[in-house]
N, C-alpha and C. Protein backbone atom coordinates (compact mmCIF):
# COMPACT_ATOMS: atom_id res chain seq x y z
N UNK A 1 16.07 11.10 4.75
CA UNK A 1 15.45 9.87 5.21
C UNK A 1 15.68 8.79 4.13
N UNK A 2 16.23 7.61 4.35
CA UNK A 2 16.93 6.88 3.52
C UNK A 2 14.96 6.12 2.99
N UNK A 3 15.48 5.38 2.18
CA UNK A 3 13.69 5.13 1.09
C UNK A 3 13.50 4.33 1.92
N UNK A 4 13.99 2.87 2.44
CA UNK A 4 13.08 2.25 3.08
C UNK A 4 12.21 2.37 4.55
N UNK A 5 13.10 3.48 5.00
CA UNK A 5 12.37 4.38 6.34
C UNK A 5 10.94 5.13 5.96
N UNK A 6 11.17 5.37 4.11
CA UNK A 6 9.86 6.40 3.51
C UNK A 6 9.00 5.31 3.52
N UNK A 7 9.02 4.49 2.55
CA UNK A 7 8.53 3.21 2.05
C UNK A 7 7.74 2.52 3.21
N UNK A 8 8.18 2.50 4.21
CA UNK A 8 8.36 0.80 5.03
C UNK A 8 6.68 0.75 5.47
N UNK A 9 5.75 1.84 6.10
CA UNK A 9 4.34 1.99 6.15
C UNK A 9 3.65 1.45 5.29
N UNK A 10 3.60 2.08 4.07
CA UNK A 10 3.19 2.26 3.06
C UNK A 10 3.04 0.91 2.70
N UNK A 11 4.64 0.17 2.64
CA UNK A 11 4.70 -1.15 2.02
C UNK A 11 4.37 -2.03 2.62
N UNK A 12 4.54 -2.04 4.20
CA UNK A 12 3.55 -2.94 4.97
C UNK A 12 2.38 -3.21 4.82
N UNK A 13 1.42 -2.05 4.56
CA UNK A 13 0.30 -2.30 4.88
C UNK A 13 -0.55 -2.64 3.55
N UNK A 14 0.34 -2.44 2.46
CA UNK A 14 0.16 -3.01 1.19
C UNK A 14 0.19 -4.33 1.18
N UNK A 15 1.23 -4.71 1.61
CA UNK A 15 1.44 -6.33 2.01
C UNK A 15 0.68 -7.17 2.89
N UNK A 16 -0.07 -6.33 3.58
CA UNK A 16 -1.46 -6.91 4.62
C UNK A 16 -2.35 -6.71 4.11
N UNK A 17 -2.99 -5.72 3.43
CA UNK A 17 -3.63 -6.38 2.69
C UNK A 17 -4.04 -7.43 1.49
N UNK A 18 -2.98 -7.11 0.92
CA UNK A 18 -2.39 -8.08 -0.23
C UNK A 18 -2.83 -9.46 0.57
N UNK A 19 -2.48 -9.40 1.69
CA UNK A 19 -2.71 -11.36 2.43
C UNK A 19 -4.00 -11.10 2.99
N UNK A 20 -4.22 -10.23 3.60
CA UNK A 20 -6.03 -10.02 4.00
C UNK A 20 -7.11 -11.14 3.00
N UNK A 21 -6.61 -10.41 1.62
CA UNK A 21 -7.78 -10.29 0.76
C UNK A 21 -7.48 -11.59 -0.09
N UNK A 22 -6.12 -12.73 0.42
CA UNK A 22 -5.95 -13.27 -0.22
C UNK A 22 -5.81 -13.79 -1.62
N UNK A 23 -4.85 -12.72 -2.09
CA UNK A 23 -4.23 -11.90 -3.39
C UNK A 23 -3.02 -12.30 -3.64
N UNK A 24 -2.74 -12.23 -4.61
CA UNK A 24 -0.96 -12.67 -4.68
C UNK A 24 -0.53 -11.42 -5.37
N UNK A 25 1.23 -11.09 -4.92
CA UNK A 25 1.62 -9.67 -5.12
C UNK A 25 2.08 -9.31 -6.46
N UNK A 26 1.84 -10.43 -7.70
CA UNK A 26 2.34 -10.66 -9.13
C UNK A 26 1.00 -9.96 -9.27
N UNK A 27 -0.11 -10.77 -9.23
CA UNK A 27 -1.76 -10.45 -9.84
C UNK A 27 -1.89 -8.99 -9.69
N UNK A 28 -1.18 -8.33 -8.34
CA UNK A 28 -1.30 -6.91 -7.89
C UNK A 28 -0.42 -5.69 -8.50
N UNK A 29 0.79 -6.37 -8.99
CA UNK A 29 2.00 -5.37 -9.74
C UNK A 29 1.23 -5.47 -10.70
N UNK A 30 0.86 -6.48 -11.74
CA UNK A 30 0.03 -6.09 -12.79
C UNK A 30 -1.01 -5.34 -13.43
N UNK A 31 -2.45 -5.52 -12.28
CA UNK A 31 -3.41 -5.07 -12.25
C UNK A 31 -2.85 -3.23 -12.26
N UNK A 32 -1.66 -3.04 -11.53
CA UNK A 32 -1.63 -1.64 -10.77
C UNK A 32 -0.32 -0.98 -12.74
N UNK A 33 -0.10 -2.07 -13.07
CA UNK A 33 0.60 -1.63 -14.50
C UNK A 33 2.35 -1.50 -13.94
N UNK A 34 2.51 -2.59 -13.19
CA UNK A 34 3.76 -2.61 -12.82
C UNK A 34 4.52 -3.94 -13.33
N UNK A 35 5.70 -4.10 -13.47
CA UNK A 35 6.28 -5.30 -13.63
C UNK A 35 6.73 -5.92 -12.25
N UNK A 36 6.99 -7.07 -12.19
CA UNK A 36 7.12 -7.87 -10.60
C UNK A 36 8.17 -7.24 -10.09
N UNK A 37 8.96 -7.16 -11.09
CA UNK A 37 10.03 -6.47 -9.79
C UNK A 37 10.24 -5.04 -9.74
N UNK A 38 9.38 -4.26 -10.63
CA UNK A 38 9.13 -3.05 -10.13
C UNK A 38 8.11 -2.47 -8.61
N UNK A 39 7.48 -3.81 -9.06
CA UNK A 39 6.25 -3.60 -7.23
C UNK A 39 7.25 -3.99 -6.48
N UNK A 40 7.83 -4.70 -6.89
CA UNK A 40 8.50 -5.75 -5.59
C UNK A 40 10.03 -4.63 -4.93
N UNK A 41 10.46 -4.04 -6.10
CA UNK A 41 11.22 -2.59 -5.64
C UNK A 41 10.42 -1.80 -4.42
N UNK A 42 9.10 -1.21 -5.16
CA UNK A 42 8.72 -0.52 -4.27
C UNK A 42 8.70 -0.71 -2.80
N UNK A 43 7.94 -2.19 -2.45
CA UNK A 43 7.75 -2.78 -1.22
C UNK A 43 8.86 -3.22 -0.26
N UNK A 44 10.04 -3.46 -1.38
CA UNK A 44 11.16 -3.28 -0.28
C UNK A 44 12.29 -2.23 -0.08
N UNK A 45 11.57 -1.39 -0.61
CA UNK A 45 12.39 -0.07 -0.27
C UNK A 45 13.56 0.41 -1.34
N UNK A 46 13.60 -0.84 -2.05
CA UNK A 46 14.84 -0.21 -3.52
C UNK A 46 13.96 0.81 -4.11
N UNK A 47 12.89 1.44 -4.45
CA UNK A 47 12.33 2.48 -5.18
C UNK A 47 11.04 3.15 -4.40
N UNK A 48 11.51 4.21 -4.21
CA UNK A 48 10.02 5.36 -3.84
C UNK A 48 8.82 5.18 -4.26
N UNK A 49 7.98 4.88 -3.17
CA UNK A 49 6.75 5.04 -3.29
C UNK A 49 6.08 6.51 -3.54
N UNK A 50 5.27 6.64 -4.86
CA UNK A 50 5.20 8.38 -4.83
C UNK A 50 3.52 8.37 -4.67
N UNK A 51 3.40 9.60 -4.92
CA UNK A 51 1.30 9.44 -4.82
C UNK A 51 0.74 8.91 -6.07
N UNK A 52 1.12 9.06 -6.74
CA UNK A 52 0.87 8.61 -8.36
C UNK A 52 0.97 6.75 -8.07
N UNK A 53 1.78 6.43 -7.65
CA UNK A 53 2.31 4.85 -7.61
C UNK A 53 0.88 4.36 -6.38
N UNK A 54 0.87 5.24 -5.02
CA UNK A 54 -0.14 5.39 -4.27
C UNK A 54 -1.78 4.68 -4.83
N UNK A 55 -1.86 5.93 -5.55
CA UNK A 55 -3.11 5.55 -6.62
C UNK A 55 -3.68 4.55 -7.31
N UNK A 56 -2.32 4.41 -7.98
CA UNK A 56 -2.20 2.97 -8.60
C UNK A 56 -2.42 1.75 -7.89
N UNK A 57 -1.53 1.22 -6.70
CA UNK A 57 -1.96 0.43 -6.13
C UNK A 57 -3.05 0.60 -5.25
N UNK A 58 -4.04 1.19 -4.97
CA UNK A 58 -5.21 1.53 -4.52
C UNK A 58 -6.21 0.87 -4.81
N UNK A 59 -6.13 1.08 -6.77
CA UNK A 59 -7.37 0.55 -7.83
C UNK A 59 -7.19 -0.62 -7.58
N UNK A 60 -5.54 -1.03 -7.87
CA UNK A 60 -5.97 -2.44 -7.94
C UNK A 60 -6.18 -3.26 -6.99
N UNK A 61 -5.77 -2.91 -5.76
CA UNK A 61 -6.31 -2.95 -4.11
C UNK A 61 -7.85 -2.81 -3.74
N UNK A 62 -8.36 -2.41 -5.10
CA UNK A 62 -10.24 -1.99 -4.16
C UNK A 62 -9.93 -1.42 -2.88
N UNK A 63 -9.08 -0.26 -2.72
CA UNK A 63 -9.24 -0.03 -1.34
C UNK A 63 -9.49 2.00 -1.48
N UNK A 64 -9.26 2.59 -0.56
CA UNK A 64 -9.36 3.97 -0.74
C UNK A 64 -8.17 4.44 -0.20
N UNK A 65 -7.45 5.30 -0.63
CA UNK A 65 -6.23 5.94 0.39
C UNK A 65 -6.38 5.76 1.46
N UNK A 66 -7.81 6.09 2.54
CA UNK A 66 -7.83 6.65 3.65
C UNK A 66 -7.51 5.01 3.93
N UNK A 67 -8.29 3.51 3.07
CA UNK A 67 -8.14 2.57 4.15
C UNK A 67 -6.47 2.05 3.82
N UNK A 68 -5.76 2.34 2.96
CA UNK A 68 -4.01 2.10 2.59
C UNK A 68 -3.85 2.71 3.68
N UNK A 69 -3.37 3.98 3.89
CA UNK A 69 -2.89 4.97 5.62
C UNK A 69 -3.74 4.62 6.86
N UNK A 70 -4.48 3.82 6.74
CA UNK A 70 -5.52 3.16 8.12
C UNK A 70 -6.06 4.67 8.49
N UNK A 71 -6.39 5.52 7.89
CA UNK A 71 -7.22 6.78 8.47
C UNK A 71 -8.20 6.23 9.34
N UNK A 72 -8.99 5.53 8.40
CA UNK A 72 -10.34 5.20 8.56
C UNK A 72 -10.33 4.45 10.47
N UNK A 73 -9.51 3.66 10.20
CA UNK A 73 -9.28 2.65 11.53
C UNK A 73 -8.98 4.57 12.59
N UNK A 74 -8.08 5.21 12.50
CA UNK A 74 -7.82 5.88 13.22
C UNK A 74 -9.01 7.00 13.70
N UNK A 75 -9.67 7.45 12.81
CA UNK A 75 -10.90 8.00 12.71
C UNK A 75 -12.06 7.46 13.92
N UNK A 76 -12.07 6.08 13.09
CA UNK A 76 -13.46 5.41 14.54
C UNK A 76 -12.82 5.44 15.80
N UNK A 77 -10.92 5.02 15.73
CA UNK A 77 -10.89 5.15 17.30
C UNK A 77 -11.39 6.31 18.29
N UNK A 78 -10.80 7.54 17.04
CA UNK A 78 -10.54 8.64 17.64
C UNK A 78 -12.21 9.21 17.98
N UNK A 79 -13.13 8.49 17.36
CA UNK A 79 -14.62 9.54 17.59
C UNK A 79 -15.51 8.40 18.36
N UNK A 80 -14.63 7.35 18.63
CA UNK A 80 -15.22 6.64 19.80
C UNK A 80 -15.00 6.30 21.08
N UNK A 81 -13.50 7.70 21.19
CA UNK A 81 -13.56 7.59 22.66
C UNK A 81 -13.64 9.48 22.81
N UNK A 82 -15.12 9.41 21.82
CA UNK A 82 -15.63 11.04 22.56
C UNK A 82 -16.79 10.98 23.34
């Protein structure tokens, strides 16, 4: 599976929130201990997103894995049409 097919989830929804929360994606490579164009690799698919990198942008996201992979969103759908 070529990286930006791995990537492309992951980096989307990084990037929505990133504009959600009205954040800029420099303030976010930093906070997460990245250089700009090392985030900016990740998000467009020149470099693997791994779980470790995951993590990282998480903290500096205030967010939780489950809400990065939209679990959470998938979760309420799924236990509100029981």
């Amino acid at each position: 599976m070529p990286i930006p097919e791995f990537n492309a989830p992951v980096a989307e929804r990084v990037q929505q929130i990133i504009h959600d929360k009205g954040m800029k994606q420099l303030a976010i490579a930093q906070k997460a201990g990245y250089s700009e164009g090392a985030f900016s690799a990740m998000l467009t698919g020149r470099r693997v997103i791994k779980a470790q990198d995951v993590e990282r942008i998480c903290r500096a996201l205030d967010v939780t894995p489950n809400e990065l992979f939209c679990f959470e969103n998938e979760l309420a759908r799924t236990e509100g049409s029981k």
